[in-house]
N, C-alpha and C. Protein backbone atom coordinates (compact mmCIF):
# COMPACT_ATOMS: atom_id res chain seq x y z
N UNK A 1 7.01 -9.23 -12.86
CA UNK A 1 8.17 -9.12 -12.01
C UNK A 1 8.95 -10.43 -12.12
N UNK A 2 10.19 -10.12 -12.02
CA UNK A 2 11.01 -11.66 -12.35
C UNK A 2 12.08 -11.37 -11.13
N UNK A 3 12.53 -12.69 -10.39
CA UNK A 3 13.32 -12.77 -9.81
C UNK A 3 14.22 -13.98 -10.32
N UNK A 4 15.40 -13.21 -9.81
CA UNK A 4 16.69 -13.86 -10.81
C UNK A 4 17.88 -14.18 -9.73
N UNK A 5 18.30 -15.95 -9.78
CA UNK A 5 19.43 -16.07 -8.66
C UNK A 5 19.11 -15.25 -7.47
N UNK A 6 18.25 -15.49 -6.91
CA UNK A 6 17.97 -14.43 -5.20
C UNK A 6 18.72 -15.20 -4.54
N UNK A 7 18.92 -14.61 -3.48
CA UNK A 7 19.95 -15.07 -2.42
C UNK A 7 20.13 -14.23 -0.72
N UNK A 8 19.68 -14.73 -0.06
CA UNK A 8 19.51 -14.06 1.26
C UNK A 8 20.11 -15.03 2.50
N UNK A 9 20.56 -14.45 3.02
CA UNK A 9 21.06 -15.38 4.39
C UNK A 9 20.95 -14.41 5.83
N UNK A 10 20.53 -14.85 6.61
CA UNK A 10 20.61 -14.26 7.80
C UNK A 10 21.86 -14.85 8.59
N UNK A 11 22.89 -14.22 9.19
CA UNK A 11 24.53 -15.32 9.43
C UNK A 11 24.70 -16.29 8.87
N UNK A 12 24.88 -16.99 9.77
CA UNK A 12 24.91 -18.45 8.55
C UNK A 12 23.79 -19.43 8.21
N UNK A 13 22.52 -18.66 8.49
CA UNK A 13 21.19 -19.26 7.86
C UNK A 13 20.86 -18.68 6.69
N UNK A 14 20.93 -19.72 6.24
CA UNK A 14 20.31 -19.34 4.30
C UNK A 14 19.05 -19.42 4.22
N UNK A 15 18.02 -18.35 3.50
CA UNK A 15 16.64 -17.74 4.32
C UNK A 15 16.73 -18.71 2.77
N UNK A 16 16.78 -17.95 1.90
CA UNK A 16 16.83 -17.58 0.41
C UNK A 16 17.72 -18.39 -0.80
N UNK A 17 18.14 -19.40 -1.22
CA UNK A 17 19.09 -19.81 -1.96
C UNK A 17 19.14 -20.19 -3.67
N UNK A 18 19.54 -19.04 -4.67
CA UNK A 18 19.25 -18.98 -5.81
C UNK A 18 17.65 -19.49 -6.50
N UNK A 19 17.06 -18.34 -5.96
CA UNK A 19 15.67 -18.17 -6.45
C UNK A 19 15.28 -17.58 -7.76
N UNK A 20 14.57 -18.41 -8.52
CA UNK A 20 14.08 -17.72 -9.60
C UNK A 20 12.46 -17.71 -9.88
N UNK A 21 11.87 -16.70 -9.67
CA UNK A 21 10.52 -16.44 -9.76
C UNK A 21 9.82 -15.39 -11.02
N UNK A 22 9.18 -15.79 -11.67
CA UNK A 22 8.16 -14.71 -12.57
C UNK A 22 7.03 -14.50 -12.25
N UNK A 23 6.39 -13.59 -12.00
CA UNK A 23 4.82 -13.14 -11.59
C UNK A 23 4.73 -12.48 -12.88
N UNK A 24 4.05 -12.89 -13.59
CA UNK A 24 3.21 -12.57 -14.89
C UNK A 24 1.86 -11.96 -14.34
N UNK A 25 1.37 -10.58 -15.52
CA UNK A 25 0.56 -9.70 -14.98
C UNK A 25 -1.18 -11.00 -14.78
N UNK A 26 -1.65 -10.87 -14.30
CA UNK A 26 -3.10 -11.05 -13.80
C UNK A 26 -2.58 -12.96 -13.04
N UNK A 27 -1.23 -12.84 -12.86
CA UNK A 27 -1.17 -14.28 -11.88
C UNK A 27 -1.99 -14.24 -10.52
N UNK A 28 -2.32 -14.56 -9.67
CA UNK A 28 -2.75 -15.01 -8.48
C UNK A 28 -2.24 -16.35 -7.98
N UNK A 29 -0.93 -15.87 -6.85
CA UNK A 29 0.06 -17.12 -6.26
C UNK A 29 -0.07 -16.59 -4.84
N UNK A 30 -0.37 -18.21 -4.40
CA UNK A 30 -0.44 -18.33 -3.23
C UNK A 30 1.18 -19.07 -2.40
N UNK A 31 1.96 -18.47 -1.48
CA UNK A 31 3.04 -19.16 -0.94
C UNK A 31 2.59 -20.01 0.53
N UNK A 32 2.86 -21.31 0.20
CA UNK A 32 2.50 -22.21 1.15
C UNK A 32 4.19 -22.95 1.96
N UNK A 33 4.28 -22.88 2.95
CA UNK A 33 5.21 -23.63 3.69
C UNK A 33 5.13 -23.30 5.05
N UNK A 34 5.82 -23.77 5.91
CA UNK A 34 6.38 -24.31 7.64
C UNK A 34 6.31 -22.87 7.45
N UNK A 35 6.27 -22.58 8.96
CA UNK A 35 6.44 -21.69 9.73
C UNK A 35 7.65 -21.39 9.93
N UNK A 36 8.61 -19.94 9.47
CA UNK A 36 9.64 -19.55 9.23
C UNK A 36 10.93 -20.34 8.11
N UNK A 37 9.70 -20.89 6.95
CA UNK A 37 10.36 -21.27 5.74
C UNK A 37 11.19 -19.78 4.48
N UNK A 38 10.57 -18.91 5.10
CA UNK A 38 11.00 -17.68 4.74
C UNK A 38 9.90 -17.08 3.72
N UNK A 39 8.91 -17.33 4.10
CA UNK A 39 7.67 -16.73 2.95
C UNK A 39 7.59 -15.41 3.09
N UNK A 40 7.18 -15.02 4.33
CA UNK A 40 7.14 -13.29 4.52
C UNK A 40 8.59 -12.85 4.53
N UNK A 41 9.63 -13.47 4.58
CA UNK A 41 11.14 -12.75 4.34
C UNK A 41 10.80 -12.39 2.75
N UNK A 42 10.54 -13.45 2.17
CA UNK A 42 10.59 -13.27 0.52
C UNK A 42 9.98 -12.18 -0.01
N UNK A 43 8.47 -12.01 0.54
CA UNK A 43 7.59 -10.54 0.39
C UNK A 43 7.73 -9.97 0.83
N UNK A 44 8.39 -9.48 1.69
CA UNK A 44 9.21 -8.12 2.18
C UNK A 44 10.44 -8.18 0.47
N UNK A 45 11.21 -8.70 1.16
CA UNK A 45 11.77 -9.08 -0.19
C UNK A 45 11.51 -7.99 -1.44
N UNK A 46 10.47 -8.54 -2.17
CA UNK A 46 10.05 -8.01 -3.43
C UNK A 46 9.05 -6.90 -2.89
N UNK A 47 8.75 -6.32 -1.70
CA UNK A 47 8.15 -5.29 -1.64
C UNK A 47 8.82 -3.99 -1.15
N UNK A 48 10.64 -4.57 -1.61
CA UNK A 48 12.04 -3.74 -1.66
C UNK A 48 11.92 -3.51 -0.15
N UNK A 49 11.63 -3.62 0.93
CA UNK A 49 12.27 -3.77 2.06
C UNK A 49 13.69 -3.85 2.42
N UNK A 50 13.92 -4.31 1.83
CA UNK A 50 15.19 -4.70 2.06
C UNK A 50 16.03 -5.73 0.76
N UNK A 51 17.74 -5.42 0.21
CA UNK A 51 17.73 -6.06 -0.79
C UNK A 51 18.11 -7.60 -0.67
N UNK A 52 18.67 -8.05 -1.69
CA UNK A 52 18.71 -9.51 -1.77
C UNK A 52 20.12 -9.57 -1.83
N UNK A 53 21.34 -10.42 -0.71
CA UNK A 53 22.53 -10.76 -0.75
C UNK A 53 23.35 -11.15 -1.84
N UNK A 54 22.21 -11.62 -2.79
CA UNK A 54 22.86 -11.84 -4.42
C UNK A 54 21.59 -11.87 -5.50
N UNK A 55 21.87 -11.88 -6.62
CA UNK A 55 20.97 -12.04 -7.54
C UNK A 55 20.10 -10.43 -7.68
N UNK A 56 18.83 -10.67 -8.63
CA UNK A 56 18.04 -9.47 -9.32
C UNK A 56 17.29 -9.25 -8.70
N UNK A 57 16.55 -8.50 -9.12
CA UNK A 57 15.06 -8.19 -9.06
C UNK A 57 14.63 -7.83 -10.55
N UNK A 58 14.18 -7.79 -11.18
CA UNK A 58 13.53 -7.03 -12.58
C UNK A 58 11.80 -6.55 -12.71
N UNK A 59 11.35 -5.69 -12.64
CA UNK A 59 10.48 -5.31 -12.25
C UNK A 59 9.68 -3.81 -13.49
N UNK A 60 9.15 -3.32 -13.95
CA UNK A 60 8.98 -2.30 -15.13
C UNK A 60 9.19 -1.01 -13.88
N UNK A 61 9.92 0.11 -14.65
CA UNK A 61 9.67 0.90 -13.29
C UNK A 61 8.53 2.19 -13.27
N UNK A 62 7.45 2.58 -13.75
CA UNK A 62 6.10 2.51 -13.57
C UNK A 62 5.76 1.26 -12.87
N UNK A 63 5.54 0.09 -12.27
CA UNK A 63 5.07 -1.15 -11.71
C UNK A 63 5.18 -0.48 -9.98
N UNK A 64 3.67 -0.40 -9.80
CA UNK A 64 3.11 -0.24 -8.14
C UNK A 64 2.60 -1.34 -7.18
N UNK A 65 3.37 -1.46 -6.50
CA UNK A 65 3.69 -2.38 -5.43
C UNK A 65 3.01 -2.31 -4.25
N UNK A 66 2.26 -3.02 -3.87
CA UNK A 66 1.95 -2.66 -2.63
C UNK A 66 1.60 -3.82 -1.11
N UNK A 67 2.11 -3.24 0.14
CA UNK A 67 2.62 -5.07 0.35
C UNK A 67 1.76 -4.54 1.77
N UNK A 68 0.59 -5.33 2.31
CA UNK A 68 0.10 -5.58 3.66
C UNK A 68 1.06 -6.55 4.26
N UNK A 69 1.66 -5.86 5.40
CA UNK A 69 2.59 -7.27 5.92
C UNK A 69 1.51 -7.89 7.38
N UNK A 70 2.10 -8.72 7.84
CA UNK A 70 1.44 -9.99 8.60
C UNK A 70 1.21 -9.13 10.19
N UNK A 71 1.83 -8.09 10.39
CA UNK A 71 1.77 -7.26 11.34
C UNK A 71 1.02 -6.49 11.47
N UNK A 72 0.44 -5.89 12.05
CA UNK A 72 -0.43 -4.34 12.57
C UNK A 72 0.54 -3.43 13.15
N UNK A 73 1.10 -2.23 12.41
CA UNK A 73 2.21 -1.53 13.07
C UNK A 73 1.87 -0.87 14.45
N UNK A 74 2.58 -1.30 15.11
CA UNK A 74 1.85 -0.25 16.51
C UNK A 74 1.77 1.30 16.73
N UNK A 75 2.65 2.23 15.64
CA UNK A 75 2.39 3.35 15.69
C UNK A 75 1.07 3.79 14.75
N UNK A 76 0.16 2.84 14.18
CA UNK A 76 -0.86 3.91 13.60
C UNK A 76 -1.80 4.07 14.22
N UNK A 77 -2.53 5.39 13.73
CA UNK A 77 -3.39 6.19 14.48
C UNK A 77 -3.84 7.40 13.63
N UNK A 78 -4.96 7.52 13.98
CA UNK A 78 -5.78 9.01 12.93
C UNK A 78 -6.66 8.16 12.53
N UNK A 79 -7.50 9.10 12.08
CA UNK A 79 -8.92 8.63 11.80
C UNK A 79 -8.90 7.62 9.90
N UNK A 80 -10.07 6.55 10.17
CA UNK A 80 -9.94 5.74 8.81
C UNK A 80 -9.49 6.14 7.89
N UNK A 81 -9.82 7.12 7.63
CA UNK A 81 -10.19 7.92 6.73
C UNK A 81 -8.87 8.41 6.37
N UNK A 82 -8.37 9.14 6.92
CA UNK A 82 -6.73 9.51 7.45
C UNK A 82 -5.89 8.39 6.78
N UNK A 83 -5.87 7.15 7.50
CA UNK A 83 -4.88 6.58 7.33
C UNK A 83 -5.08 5.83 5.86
N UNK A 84 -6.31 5.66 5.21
CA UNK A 84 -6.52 4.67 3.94
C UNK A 84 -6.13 5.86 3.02
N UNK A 85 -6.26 7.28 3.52
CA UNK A 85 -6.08 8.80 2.49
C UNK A 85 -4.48 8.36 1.77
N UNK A 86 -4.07 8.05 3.07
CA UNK A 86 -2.17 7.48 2.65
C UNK A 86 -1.61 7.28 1.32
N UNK A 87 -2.71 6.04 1.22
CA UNK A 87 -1.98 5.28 0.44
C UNK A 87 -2.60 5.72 -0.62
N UNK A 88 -2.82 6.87 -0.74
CA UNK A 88 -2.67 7.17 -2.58
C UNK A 88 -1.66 7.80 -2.39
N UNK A 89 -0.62 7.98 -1.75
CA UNK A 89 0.54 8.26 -1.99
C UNK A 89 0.64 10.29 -2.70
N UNK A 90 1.70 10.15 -3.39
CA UNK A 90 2.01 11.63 -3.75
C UNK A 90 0.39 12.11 -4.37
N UNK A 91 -0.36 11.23 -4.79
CA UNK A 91 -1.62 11.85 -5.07
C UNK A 91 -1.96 12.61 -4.13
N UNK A 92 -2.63 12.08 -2.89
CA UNK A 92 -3.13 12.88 -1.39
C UNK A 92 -2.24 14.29 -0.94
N UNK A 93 -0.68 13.98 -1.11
CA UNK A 93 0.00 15.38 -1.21
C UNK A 93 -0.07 16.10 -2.23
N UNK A 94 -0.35 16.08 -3.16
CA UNK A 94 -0.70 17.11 -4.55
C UNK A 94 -2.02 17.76 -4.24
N UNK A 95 -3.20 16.84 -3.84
CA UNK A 95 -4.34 17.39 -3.09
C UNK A 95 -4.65 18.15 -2.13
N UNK A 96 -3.58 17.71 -0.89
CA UNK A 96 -3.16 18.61 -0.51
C UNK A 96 -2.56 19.71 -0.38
N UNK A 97 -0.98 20.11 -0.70
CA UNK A 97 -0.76 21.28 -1.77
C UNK A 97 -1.58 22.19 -2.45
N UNK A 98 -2.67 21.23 -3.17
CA UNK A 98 -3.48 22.14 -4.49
C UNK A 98 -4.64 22.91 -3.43
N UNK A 99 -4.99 22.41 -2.57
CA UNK A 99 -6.52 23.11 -1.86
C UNK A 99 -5.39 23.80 -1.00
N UNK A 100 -4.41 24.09 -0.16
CA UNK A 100 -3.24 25.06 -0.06
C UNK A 100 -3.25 26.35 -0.68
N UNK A 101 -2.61 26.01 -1.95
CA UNK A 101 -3.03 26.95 -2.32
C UNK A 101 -3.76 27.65 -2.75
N UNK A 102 -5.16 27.09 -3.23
CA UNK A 102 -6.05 27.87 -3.56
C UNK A 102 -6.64 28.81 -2.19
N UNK A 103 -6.44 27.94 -1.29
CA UNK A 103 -7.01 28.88 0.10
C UNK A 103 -5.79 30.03 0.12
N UNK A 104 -4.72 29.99 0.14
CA UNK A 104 -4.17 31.55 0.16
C UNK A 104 -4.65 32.09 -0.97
N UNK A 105 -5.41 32.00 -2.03
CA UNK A 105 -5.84 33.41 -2.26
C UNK A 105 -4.47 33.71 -3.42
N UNK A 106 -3.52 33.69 -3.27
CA UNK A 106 -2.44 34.22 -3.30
C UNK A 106 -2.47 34.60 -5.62
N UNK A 107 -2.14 35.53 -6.03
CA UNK A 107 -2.67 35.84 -7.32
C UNK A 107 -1.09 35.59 -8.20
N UNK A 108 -0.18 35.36 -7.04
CA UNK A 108 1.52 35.58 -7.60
C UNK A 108 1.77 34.40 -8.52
N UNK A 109 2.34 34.89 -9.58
CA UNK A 109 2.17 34.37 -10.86
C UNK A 109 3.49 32.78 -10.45
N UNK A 110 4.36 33.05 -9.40
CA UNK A 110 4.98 31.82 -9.19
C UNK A 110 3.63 30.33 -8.53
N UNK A 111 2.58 31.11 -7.85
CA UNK A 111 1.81 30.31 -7.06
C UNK A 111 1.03 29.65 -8.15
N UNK A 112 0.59 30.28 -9.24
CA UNK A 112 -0.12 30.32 -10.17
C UNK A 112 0.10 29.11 -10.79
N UNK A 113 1.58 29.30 -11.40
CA UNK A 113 2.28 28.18 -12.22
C UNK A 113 2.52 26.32 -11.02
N UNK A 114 1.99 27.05 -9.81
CA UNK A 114 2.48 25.49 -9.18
C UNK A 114 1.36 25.28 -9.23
N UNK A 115 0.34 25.81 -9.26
CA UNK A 115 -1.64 25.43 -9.09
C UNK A 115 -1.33 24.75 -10.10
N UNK A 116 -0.50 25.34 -11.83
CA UNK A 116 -1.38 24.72 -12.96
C UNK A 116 -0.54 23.40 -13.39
N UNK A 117 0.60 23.20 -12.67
CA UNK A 117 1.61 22.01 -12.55
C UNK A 117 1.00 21.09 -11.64
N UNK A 118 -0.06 21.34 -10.25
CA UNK A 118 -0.19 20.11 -9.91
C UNK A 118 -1.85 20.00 -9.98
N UNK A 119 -2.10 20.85 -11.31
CA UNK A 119 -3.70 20.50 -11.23
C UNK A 119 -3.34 19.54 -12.98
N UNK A 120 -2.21 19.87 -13.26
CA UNK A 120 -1.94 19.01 -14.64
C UNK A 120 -1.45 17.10 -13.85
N UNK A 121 -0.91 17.11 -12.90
CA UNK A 121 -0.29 16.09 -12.23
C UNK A 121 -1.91 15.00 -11.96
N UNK A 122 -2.64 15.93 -11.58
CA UNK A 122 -3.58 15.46 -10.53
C UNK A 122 -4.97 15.05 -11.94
N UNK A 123 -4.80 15.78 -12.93
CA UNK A 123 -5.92 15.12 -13.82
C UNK A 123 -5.02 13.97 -14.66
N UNK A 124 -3.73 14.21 -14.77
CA UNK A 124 -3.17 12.68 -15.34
C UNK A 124 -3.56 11.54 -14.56
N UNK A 125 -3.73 11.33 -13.55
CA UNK A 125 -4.33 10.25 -12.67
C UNK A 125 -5.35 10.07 -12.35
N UNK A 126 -6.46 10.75 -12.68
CA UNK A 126 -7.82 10.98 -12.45
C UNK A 126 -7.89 11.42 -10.61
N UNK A 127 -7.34 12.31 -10.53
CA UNK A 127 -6.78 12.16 -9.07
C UNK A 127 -8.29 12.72 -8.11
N UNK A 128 -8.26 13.63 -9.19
CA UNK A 128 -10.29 14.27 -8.55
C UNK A 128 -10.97 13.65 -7.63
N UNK A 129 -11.30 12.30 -8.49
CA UNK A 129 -11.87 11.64 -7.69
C UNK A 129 -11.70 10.60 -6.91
N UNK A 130 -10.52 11.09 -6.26
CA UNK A 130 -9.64 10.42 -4.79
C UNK A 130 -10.83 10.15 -4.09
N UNK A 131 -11.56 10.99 -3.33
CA UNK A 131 -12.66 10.72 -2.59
C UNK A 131 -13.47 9.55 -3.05
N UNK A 132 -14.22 9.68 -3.76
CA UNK A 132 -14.78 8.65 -4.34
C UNK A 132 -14.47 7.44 -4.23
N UNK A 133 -12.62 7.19 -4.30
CA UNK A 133 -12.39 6.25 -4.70
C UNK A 133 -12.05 5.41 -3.27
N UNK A 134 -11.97 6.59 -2.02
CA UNK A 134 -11.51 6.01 -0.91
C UNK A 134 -13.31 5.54 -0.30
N UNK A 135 -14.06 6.80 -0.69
CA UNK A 135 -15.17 5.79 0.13
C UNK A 135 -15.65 4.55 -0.71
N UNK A 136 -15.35 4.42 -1.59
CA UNK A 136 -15.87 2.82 -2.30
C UNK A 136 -15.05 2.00 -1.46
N UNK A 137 -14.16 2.32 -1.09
CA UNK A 137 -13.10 1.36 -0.59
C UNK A 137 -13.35 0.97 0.85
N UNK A 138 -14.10 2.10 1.48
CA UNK A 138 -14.16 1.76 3.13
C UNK A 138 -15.74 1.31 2.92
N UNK A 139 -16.59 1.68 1.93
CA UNK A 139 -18.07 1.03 1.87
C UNK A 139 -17.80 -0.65 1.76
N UNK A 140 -17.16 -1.10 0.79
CA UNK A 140 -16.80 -2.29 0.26
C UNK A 140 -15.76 -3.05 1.36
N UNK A 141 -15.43 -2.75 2.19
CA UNK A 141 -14.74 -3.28 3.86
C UNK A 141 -15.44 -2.97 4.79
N UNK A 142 -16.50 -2.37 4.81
CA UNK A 142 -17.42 -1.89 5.74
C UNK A 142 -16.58 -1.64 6.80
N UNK A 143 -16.08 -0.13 6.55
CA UNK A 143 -14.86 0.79 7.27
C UNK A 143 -15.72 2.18 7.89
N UNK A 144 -15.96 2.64 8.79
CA UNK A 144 -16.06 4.08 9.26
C UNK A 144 -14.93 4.73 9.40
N UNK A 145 -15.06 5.82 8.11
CA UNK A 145 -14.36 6.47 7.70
C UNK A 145 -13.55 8.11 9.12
N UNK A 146 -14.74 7.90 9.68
CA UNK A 146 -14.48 8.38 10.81
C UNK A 146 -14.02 8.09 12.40
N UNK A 147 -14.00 6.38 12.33
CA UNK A 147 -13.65 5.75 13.26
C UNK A 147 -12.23 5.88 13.41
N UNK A 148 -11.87 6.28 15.25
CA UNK A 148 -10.10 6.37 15.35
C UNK A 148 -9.53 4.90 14.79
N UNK A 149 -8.64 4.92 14.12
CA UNK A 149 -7.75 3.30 14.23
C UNK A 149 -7.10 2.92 15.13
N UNK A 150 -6.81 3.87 16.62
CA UNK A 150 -6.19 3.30 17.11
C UNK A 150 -7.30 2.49 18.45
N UNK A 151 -8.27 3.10 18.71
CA UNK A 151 -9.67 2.48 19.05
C UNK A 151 -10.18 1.35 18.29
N UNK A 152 -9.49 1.00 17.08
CA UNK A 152 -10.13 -0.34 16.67
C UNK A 152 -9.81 -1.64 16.94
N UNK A 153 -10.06 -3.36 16.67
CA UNK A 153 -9.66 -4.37 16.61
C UNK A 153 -8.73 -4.05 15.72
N UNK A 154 -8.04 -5.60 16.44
CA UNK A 154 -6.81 -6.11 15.37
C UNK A 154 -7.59 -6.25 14.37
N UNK A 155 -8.55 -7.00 13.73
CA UNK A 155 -8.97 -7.32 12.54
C UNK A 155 -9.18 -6.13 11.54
N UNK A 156 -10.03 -4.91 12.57
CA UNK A 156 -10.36 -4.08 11.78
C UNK A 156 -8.83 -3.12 11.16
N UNK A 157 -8.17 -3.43 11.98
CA UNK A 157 -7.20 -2.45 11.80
C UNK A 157 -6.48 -3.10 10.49
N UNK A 158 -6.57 -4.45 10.49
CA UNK A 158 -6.01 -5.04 8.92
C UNK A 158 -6.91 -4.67 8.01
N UNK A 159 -8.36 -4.60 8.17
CA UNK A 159 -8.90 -4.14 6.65
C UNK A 159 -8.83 -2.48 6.81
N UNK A 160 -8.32 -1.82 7.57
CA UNK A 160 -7.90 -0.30 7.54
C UNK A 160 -6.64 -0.32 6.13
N UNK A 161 -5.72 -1.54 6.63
CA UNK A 161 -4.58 -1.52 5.81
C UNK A 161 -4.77 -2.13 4.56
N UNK A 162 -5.48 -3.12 4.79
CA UNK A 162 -6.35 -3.43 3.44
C UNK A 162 -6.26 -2.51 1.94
N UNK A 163 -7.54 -1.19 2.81
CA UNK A 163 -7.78 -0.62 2.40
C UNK A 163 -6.62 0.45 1.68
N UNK A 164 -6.31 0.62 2.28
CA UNK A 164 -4.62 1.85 2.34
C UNK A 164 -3.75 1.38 1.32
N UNK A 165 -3.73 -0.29 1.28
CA UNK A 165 -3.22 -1.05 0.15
C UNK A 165 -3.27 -0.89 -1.38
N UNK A 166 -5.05 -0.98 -1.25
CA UNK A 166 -5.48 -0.82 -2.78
C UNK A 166 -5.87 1.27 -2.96
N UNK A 167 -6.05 1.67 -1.85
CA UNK A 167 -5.73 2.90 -2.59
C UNK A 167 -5.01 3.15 -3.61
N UNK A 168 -3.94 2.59 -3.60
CA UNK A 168 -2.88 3.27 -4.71
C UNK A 168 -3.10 2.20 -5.69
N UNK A 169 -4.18 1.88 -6.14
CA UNK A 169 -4.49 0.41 -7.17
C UNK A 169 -3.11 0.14 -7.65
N UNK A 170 -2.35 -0.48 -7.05
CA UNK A 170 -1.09 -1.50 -7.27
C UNK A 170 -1.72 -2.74 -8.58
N UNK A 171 -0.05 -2.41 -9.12
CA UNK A 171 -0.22 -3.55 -10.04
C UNK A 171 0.18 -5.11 -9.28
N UNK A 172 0.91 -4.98 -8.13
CA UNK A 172 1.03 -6.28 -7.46
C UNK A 172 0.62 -5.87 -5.98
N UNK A 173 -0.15 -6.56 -5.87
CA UNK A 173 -0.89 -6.59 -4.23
C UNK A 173 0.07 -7.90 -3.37
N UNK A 174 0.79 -7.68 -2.40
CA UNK A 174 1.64 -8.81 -1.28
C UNK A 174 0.65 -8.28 -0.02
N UNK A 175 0.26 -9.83 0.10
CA UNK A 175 -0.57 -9.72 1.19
C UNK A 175 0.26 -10.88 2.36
N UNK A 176 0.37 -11.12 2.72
CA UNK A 176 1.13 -11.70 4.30
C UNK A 176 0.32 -12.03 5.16
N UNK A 177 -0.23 -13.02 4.86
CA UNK A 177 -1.10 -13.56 6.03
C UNK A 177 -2.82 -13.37 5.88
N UNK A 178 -3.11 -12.69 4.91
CA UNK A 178 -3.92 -11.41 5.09
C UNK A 178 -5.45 -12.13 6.12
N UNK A 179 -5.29 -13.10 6.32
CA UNK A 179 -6.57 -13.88 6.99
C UNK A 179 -6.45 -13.28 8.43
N UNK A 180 -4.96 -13.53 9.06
CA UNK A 180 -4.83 -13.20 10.18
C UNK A 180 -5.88 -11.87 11.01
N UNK A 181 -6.59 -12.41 11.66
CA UNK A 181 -6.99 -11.25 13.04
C UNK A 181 -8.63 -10.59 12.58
N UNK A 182 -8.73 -11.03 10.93
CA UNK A 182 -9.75 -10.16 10.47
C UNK A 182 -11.08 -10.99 11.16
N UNK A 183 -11.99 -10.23 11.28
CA UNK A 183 -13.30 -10.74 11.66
C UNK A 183 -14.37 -9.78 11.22
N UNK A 184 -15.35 -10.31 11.49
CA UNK A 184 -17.14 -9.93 10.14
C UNK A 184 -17.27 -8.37 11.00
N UNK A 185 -17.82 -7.93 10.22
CA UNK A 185 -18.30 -6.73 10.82
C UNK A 185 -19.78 -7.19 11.42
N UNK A 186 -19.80 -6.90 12.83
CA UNK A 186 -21.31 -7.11 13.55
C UNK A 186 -22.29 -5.99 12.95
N UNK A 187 -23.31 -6.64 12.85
CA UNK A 187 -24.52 -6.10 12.56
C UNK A 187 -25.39 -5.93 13.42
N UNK A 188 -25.61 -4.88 13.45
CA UNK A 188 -26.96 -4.58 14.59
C UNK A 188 -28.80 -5.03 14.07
N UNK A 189 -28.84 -5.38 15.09
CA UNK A 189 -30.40 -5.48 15.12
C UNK A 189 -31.38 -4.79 15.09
């Protein structure tokens, strides 16, 4: 991803002033500054939030993005499981759709042709084994997949999003803070 002449101002505060950035594939960058130097403006920023008052973005467009921001949104809710399902994105709706229709039954040669369009969609991505791929993900955060999120800690509720993050294995992971609120999972005795 390359950023080219960026430029952002909030009125007459300049967040942003002719920025040029490259993230080359397998970088790992850390943004360090003051408190409201504009770091999380910037990753919102490039996680298209919102655009830039001047200058590029350049980016491949296959390139999956995926941005934990510094917040815990206050509307989520549904079970772990539920909400990390998310973030595989149009995958989880094709999955859905596809077990749809196979439960109607339905033999009509229009239903037929959408089964074999999103069972072609769903093996281009290895999509099958969605499951799989979400419980590695809540084993490896030590997540109950059945636990409400809205019954959880702040902490837990960031490795919920964590999780929801790398579902969709992004080629750039924006994490915002990501230390904030998290804490160990207790172990029982």
């Amino acid at each position: 991803m390359q950023l080219h002449q960026i430029s952002l101002h909030f009125g007459a505060l300049s967040i942003l002033d002719g920025i040029d950035w490259h993230i080359r594939a397998g970088d790992k960058v850390a943004l360090v500054g003051r408190n409201g130097a504009g770091k999380s403006t910037l990753l919102r920023l490039i996680a298209r939030q919102f655009p830039p008052d001047s200058g590029r973005i350049v980016q491949p467009d296959n390139q999956r993005v995926a941005w934990l921001p510094q917040e815990v949104p206050v509307h989520l809710h549904g079970s772990v499981a539920e909400v990390v399902t998310a973030g595989f994105g149009e995958l989880a709706l094709w999955r859905t759709e596809h077990h749809r229709l196979i439960r109607s039954g339905s033999d009509d040669p229009a239903t037929q042709q959408q089964l074999a369009t999103l069972q072609d969609r769903i093996d281009a991505v290895d999509g099958w084994r969605m499951e799989v791929r979400r419980g590695t993900l809540l084993e490896r955060l030590e997540l109950n997949g059945n636990d409400r999120v809205e019954h959880l800690s702040g902490g837990f509720k960031r490795r919920v999003l964590l999780a929801q993050a790398l579902a969709g294995e992004p080629d750039l992971l924006l994490l915002d803070e990501p230390t904030n609120h998290l804490e160990p999972r207790s172990s029982s005795a």
